[in-house]
C-alpha atoms as a PDB file:
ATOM      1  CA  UNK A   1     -19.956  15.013 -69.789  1.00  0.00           C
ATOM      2  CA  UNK A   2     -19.774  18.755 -69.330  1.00  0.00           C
ATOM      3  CA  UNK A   3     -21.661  20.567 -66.716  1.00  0.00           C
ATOM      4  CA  UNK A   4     -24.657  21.727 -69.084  1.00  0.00           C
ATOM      5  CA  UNK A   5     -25.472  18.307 -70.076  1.00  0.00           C
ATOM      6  CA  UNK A   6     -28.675  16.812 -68.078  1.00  0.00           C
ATOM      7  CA  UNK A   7     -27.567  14.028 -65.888  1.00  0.00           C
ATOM      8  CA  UNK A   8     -30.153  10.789 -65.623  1.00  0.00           C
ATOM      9  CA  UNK A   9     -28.905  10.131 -62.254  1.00  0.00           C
ATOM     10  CA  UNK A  10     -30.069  13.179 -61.100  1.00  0.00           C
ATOM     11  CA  UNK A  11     -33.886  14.302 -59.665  1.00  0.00           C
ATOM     12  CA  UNK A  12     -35.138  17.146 -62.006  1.00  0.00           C
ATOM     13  CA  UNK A  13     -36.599  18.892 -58.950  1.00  0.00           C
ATOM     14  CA  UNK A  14     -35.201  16.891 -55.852  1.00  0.00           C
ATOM     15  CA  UNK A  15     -37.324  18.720 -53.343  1.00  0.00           C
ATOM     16  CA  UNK A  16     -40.840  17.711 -54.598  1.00  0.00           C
ATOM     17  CA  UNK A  17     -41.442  15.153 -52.660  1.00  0.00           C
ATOM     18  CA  UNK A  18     -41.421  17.418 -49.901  1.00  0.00           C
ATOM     19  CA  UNK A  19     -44.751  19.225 -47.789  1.00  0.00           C
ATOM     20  CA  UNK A  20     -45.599  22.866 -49.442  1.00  0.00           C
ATOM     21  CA  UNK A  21     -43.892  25.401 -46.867  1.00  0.00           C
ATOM     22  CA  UNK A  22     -45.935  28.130 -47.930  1.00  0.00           C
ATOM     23  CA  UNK A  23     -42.631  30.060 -49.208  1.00  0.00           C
ATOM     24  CA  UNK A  24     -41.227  28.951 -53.044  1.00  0.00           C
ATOM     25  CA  UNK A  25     -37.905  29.709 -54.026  1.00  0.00           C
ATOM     26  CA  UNK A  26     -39.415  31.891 -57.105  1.00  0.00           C
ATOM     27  CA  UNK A  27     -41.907  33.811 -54.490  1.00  0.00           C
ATOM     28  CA  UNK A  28     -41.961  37.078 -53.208  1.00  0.00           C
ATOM     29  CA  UNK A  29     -40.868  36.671 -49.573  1.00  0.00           C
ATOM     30  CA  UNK A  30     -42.838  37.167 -47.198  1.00  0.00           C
ATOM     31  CA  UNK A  31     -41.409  40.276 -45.015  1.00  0.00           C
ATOM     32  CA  UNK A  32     -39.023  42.523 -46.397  1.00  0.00           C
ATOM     33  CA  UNK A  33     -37.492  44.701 -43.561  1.00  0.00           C
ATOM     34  CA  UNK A  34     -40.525  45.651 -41.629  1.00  0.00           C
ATOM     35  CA  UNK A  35     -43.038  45.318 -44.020  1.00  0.00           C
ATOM     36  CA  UNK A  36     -45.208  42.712 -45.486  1.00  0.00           C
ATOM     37  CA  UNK A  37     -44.723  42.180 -48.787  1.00  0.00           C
ATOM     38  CA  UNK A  38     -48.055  43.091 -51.251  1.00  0.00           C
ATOM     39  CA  UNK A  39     -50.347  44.087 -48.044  1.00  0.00           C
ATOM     40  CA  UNK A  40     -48.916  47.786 -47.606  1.00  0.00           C
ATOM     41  CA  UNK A  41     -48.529  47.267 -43.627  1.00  0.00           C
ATOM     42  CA  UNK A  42     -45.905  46.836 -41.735  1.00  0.00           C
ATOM     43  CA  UNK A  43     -45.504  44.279 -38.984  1.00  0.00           C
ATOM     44  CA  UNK A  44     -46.285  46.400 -36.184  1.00  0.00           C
ATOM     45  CA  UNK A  45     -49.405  47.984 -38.244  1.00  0.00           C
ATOM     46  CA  UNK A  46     -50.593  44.341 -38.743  1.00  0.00           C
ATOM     47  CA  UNK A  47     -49.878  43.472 -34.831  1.00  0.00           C
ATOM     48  CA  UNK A  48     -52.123  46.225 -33.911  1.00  0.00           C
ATOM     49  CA  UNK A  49     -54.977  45.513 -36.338  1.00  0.00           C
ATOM     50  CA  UNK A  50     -54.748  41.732 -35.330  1.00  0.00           C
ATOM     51  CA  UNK A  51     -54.826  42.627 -31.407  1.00  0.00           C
ATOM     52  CA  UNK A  52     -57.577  44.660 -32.098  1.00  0.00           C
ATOM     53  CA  UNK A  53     -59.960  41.861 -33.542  1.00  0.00           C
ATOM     54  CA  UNK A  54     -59.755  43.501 -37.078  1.00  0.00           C
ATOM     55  CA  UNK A  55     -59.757  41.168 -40.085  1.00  0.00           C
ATOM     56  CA  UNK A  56     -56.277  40.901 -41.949  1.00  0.00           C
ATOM     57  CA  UNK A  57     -56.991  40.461 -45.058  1.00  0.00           C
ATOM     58  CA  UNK A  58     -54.545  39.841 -47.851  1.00  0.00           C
ATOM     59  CA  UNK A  59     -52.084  38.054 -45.807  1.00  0.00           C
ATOM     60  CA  UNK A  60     -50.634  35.081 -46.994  1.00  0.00           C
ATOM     61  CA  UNK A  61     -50.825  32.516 -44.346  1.00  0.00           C
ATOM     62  CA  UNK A  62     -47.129  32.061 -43.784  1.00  0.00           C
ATOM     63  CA  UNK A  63     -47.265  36.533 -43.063  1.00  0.00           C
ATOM     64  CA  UNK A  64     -50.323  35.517 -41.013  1.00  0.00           C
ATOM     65  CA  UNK A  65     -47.826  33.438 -38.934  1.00  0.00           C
ATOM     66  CA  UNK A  66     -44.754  36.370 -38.480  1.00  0.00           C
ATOM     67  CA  UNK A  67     -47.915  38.253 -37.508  1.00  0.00           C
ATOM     68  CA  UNK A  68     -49.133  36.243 -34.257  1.00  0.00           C
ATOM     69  CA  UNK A  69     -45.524  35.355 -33.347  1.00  0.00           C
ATOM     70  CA  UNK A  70     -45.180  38.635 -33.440  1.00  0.00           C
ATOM     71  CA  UNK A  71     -47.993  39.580 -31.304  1.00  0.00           C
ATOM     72  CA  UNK A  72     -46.832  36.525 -28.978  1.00  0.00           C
ATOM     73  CA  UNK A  73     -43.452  38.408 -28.394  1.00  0.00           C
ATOM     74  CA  UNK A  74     -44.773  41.676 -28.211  1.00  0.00           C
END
């Protein structure tokens, strides 16, 4: 058997039996650096805005998460 042939002992996607994380392998991550990816802030900018009652919209919920841990530590 070489290595490009499909194995039947073998799951097609092995992890799918597993709880959505919020983060896929084929996703944009989430931070990048500073910044949160697709929202144009960075973390700090989005600290701020969240410690000031304003809505964050546009945040995934995962970046929501870095966010208030990042208020938490702050």
């Amino acid at each position: 058997m070489s290595d490009r042939t499909a194995r039947s002992d073998v799951k097609a996607n092995p992890r799918s039996d597993l709880p959505d994380c919020g983060v896929c392998a084929g996703d944009v991550p989430p931070l990048i650096g500073q910044i949160l990816t697709g929202t144009g802030l960075t973390l700090a900018q989005a600290a701020e805005l969240l410690a000031s009652g304003d809505a964050l919209h546009g945040l995934t919920s995962v970046q929501r998460r870095i966010v208030e841990e990042y208020v938490e530590r702050s």
